[in-house]
PDB file of N, CA and C in Angstrom:
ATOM      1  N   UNK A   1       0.844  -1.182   0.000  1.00  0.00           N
ATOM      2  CA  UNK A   1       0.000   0.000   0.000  1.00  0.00           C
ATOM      3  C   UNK A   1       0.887   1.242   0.000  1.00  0.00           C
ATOM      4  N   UNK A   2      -0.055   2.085  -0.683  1.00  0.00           N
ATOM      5  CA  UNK A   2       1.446   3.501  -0.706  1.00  0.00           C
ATOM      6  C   UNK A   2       1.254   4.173  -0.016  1.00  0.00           C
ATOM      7  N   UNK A   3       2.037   5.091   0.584  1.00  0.00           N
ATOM      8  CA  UNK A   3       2.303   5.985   1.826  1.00  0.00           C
ATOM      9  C   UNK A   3       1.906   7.231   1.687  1.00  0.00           C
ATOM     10  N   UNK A   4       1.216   7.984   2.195  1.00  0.00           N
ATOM     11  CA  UNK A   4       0.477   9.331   1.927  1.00  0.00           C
ATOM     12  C   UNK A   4       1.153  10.312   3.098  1.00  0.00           C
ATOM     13  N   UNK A   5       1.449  11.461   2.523  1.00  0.00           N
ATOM     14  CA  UNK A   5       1.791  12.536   3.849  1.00  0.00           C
ATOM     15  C   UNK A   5       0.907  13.476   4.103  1.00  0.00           C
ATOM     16  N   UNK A   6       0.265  13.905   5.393  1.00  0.00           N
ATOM     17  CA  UNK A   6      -0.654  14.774   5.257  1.00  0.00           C
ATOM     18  C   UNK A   6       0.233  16.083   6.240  1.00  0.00           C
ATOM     19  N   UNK A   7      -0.636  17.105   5.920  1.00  0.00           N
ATOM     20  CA  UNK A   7      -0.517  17.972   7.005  1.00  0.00           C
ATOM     21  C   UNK A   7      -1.728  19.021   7.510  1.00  0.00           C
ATOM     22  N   UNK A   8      -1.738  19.375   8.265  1.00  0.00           N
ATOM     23  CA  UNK A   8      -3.266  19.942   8.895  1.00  0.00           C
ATOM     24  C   UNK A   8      -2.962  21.846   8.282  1.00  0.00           C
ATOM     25  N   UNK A   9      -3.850  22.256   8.082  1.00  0.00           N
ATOM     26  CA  UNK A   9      -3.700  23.710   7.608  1.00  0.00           C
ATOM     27  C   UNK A   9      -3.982  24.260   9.057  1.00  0.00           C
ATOM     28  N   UNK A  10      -4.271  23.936  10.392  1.00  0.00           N
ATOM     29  CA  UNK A  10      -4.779  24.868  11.867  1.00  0.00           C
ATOM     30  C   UNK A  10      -3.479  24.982  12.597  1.00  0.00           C
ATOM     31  N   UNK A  11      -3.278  23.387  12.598  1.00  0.00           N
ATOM     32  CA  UNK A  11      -2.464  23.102  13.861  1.00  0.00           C
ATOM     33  C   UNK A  11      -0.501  22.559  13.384  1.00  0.00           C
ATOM     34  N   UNK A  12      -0.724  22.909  12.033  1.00  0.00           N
ATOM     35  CA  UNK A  12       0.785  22.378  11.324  1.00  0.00           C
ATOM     36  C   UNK A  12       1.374  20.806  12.072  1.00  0.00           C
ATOM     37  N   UNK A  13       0.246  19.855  12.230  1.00  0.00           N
ATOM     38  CA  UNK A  13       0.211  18.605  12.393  1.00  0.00           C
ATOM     39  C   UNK A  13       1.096  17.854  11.143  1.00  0.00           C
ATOM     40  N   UNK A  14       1.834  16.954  10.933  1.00  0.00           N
ATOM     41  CA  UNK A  14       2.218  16.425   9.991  1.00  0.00           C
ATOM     42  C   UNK A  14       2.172  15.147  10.218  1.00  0.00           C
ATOM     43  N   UNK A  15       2.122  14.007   9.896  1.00  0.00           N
ATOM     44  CA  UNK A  15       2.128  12.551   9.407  1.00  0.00           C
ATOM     45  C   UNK A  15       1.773  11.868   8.232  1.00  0.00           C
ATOM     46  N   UNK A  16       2.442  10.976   8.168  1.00  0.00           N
ATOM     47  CA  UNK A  16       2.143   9.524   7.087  1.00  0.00           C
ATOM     48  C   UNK A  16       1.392   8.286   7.330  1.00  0.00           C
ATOM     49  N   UNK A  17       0.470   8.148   6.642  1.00  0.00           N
ATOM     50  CA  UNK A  17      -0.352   7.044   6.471  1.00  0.00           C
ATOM     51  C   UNK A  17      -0.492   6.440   5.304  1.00  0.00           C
ATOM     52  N   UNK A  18      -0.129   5.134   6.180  1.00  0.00           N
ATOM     53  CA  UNK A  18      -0.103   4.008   4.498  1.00  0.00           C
ATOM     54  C   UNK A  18      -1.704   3.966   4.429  1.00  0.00           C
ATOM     55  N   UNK A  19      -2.193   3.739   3.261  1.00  0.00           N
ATOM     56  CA  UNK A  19      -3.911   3.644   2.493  1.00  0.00           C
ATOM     57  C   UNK A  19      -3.829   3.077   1.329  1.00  0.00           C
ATOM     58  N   UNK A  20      -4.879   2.404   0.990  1.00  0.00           N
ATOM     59  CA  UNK A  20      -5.060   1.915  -0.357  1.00  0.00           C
ATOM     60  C   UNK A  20      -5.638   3.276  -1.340  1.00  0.00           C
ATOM     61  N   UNK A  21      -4.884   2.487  -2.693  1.00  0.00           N
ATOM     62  CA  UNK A  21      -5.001   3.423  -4.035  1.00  0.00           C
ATOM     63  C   UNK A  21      -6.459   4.161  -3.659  1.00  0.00           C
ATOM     64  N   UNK A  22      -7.531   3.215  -3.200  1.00  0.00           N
ATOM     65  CA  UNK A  22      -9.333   3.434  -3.408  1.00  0.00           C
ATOM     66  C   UNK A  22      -9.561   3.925  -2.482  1.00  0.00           C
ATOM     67  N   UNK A  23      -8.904   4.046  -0.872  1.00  0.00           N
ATOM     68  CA  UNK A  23      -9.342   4.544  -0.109  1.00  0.00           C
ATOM     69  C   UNK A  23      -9.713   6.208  -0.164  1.00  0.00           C
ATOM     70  N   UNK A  24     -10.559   7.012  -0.379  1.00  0.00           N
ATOM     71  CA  UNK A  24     -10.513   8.311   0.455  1.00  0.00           C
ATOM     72  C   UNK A  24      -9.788   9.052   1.298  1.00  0.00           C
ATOM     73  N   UNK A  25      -9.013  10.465   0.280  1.00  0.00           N
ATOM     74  CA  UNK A  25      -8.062  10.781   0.826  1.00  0.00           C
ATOM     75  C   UNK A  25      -8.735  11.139   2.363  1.00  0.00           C
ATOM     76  N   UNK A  26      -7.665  11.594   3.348  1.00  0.00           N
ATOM     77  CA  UNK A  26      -8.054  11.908   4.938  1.00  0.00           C
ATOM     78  C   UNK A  26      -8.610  13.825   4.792  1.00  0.00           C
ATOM     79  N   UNK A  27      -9.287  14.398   5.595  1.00  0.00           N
ATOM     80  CA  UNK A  27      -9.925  15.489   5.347  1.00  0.00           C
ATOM     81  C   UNK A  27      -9.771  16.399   6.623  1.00  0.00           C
ATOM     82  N   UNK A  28     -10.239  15.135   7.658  1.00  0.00           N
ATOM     83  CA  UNK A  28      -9.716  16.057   8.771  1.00  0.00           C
ATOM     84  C   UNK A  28      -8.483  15.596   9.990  1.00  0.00           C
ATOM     85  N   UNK A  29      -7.963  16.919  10.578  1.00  0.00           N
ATOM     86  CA  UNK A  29      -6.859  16.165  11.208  1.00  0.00           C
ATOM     87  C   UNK A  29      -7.464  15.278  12.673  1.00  0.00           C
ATOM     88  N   UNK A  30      -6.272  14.357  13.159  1.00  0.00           N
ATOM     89  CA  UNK A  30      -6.673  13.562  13.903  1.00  0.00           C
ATOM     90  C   UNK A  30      -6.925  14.223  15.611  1.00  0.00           C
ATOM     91  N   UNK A  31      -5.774  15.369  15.318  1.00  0.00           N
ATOM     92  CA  UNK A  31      -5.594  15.918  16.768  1.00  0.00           C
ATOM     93  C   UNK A  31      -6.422  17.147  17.306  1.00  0.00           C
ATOM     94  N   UNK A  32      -6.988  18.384  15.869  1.00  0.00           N
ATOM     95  CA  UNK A  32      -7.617  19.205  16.364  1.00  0.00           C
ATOM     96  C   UNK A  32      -9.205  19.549  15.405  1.00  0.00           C
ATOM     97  N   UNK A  33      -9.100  18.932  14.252  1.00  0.00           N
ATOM     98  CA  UNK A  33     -10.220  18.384  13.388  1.00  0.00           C
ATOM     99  C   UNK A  33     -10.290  19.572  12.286  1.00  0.00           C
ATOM    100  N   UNK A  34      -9.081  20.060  12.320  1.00  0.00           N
ATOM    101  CA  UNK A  34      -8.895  21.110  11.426  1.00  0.00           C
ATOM    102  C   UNK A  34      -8.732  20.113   9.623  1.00  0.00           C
ATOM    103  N   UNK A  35      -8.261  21.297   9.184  1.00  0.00           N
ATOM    104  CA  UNK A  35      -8.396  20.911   7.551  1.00  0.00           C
ATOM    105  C   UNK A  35      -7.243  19.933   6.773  1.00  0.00           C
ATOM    106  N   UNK A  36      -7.322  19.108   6.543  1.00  0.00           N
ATOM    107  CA  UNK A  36      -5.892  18.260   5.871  1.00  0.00           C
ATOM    108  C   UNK A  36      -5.468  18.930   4.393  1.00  0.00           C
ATOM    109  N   UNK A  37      -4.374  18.764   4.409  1.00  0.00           N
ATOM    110  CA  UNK A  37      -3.763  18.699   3.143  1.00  0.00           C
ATOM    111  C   UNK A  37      -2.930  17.746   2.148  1.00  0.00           C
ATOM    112  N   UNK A  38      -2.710  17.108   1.179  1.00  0.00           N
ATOM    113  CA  UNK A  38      -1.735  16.034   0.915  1.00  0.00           C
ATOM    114  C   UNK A  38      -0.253  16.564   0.273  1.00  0.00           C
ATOM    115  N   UNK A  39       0.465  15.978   1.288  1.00  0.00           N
ATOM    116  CA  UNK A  39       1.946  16.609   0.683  1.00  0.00           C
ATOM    117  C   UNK A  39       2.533  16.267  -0.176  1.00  0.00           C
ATOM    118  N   UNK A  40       2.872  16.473  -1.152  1.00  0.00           N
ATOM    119  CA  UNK A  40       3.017  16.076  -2.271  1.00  0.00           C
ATOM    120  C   UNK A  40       5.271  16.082  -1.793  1.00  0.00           C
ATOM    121  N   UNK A  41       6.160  15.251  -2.396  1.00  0.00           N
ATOM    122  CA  UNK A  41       7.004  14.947  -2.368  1.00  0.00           C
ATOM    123  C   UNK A  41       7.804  15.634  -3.725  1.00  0.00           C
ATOM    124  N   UNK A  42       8.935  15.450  -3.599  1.00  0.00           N
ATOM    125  CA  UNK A  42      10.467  15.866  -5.145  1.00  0.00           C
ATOM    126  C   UNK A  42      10.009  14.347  -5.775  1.00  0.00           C
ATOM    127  N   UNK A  43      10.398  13.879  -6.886  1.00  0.00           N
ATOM    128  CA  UNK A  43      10.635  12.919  -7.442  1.00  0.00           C
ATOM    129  C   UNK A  43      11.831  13.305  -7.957  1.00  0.00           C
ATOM    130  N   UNK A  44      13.286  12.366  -7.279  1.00  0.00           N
ATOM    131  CA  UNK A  44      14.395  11.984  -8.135  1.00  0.00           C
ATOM    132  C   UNK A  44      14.153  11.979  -9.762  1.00  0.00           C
ATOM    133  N   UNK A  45      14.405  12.349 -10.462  1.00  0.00           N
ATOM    134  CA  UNK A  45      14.614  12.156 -11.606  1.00  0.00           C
ATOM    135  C   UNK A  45      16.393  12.496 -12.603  1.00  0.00           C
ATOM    136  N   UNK A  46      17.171  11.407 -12.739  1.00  0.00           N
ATOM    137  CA  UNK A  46      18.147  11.425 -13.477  1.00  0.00           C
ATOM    138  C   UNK A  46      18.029  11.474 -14.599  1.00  0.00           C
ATOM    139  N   UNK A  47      19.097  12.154 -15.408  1.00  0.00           N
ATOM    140  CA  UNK A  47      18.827  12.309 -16.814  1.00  0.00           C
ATOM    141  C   UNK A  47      20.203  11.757 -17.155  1.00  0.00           C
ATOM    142  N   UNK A  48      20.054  10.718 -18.033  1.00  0.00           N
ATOM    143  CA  UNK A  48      21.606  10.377 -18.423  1.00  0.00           C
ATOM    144  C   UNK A  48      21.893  10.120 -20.064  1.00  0.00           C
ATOM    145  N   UNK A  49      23.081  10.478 -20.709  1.00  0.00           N
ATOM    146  CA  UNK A  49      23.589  10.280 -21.954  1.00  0.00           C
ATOM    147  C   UNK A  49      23.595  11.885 -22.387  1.00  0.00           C
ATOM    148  N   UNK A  50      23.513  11.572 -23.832  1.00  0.00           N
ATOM    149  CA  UNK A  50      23.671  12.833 -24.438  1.00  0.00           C
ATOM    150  C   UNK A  50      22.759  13.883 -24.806  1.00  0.00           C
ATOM    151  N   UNK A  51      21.317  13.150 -24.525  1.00  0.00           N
ATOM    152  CA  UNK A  51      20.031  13.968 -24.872  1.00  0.00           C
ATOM    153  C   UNK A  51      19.219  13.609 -25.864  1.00  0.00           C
ATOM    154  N   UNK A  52      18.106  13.856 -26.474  1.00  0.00           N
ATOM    155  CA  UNK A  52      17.552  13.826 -27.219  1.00  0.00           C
ATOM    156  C   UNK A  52      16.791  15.227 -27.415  1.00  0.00           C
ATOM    157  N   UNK A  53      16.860  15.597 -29.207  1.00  0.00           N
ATOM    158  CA  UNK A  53      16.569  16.906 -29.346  1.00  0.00           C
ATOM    159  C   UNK A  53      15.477  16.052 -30.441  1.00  0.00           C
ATOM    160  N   UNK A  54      14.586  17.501 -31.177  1.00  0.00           N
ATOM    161  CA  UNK A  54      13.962  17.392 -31.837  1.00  0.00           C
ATOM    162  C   UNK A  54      14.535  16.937 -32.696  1.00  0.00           C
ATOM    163  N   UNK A  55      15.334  17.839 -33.787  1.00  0.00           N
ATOM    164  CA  UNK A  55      16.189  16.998 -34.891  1.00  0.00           C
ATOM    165  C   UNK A  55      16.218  15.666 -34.829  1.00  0.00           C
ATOM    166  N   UNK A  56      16.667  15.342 -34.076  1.00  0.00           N
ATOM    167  CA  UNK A  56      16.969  13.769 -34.022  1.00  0.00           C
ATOM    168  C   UNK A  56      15.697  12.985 -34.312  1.00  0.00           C
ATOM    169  N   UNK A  57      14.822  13.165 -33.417  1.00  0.00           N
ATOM    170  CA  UNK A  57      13.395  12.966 -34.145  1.00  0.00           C
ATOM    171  C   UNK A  57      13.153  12.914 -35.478  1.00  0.00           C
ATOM    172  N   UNK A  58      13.430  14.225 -35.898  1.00  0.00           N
ATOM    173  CA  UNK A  58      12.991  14.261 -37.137  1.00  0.00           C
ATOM    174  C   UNK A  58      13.740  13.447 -38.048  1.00  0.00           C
ATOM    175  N   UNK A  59      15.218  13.428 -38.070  1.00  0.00           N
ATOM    176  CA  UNK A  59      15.976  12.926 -38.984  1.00  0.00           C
ATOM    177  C   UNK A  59      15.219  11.460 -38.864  1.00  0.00           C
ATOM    178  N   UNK A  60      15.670  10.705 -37.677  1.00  0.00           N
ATOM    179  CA  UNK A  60      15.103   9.229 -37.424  1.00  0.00           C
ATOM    180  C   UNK A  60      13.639   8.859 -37.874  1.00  0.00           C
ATOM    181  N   UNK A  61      13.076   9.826 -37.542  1.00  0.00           N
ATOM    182  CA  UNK A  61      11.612   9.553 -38.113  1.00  0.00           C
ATOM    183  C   UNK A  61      11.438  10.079 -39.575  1.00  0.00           C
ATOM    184  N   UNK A  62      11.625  10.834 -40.454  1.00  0.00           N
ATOM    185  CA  UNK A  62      11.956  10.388 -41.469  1.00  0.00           C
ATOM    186  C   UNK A  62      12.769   9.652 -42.646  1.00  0.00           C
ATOM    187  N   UNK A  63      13.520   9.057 -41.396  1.00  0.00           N
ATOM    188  CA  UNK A  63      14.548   7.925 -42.542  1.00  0.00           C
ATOM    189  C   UNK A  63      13.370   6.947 -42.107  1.00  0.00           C
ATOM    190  N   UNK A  64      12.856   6.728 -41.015  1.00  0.00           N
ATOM    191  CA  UNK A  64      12.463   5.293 -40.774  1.00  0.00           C
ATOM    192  C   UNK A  64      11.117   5.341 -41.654  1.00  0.00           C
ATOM    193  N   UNK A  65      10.342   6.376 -41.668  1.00  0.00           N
ATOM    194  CA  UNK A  65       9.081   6.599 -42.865  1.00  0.00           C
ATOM    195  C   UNK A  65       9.738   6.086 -43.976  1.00  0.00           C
ATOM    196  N   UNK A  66      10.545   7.106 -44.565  1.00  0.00           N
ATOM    197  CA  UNK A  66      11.182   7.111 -45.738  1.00  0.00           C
ATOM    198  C   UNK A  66      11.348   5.820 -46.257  1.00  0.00           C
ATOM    199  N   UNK A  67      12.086   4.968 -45.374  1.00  0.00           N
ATOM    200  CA  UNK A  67      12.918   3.684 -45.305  1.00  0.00           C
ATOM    201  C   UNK A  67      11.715   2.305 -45.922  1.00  0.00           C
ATOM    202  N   UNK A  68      10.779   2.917 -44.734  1.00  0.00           N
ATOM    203  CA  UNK A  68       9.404   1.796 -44.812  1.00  0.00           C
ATOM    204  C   UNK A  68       8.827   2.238 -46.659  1.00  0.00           C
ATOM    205  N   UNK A  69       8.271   3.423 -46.590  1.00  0.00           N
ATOM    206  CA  UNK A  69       7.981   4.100 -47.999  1.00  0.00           C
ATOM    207  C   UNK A  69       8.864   3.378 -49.197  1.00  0.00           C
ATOM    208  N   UNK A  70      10.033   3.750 -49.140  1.00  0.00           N
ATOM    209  CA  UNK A  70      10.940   2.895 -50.035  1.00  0.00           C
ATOM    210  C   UNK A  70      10.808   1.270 -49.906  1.00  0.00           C
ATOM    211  N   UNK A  71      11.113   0.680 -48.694  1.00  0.00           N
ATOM    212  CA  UNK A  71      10.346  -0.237 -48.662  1.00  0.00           C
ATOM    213  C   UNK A  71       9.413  -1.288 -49.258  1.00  0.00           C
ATOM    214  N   UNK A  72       8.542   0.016 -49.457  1.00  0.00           N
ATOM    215  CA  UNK A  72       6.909  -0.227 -49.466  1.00  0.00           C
ATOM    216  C   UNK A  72       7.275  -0.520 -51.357  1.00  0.00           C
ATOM    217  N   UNK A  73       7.543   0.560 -51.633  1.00  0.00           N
ATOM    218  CA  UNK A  73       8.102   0.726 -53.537  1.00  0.00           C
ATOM    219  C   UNK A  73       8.606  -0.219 -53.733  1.00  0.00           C
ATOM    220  N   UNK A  74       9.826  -0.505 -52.910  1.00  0.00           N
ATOM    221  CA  UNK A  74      10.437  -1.432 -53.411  1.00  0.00           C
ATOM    222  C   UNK A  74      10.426  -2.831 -53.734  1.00  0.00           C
ATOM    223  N   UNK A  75       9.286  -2.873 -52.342  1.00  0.00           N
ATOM    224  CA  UNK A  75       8.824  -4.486 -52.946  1.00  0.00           C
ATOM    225  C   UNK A  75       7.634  -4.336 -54.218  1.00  0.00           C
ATOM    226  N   UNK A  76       7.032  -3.035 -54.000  1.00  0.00           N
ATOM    227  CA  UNK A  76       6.553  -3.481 -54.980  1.00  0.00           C
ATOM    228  C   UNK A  76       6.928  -3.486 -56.443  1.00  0.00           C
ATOM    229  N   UNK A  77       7.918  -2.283 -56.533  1.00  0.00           N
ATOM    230  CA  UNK A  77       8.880  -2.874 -57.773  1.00  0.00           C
ATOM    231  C   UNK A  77       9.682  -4.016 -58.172  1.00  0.00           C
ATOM    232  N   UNK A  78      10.142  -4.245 -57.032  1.00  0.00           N
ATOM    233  CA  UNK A  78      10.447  -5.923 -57.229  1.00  0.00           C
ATOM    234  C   UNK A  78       9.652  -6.855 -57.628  1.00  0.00           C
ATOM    235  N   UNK A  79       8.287  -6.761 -56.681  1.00  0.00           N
ATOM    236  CA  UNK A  79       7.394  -7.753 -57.872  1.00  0.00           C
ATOM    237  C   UNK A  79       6.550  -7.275 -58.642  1.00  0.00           C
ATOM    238  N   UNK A  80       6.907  -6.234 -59.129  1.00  0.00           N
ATOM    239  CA  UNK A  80       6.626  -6.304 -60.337  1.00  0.00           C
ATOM    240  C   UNK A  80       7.121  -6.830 -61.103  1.00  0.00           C
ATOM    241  N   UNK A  81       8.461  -6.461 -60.911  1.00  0.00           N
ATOM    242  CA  UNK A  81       9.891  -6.859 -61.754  1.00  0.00           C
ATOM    243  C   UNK A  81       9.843  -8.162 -61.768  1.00  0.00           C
ATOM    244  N   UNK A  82       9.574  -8.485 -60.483  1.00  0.00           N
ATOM    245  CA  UNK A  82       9.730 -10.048 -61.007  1.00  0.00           C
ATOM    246  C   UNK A  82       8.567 -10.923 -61.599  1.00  0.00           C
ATOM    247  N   UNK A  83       7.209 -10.070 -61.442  1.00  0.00           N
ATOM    248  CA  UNK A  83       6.107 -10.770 -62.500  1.00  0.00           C
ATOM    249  C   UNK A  83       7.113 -10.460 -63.922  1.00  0.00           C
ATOM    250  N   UNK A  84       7.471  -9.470 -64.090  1.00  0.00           N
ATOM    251  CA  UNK A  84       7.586  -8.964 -65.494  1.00  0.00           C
ATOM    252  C   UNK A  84       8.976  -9.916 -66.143  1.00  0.00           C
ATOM    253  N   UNK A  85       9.787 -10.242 -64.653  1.00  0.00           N
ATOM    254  CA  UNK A  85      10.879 -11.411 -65.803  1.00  0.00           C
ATOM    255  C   UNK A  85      10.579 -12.529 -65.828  1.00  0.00           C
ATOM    256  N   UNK A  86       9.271 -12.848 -64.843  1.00  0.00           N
ATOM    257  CA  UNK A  86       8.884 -14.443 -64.757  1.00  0.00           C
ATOM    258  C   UNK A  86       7.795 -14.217 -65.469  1.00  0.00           C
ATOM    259  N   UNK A  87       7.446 -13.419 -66.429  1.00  0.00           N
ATOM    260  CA  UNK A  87       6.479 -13.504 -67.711  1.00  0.00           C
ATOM    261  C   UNK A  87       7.130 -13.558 -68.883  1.00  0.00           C
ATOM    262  N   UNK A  88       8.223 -12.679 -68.690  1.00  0.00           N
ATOM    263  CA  UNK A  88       9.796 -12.861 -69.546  1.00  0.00           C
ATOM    264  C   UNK A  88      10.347 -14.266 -69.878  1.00  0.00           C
ATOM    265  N   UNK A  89      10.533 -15.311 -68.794  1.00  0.00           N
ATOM    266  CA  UNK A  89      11.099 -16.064 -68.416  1.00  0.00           C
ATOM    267  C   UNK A  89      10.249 -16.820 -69.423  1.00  0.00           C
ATOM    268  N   UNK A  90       8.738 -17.008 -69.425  1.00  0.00           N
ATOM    269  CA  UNK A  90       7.633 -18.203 -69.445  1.00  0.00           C
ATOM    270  C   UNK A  90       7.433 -18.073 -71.116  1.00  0.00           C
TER     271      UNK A  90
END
């Protein structure tokens, strides 16, 4: 179950309570029945390597279109080509 932090807006009460995802957040405090709040936490987040920019996007995503597109031609020029030498052939 995940861990929730509250804090009271009257009495600057603070604690953690584990609760389920479904449970109902808490509303009032335990000690003076004032107003809760949920504390929200930093999330770590690392960023590692060299980055990713738009460009890169773009280049990659249009070679890989491109690639499929050509692809796409190419087989079908191929069989064409190859109805057309195995009609050649016959």
């Amino acid at each position: 179950m995940p861990t929730y932090s509250y804090a009271c807006t009257a009495c600057d009460n603070a604690f953690d309570i584990s609760q389920k995802i479904t449970d109902d957040a808490l509303t009032t405090c335990p000690k003076c029945e004032g107003r809760l709040r949920k504390v929200y936490g930093s999330v770590g987040v690392t960023f590692k390597g060299g980055g990713f920019y738009r460009t890169d996007s773009r280049v990659g995503g249009s070679g890989g279109s491109g690639g499929s597109d050509s692809g796409s031609s190419s087989s079908s020029s191929s069989s064409g080509s190859g109805s057309s030498s195995s009609s050649s052939s016959d």
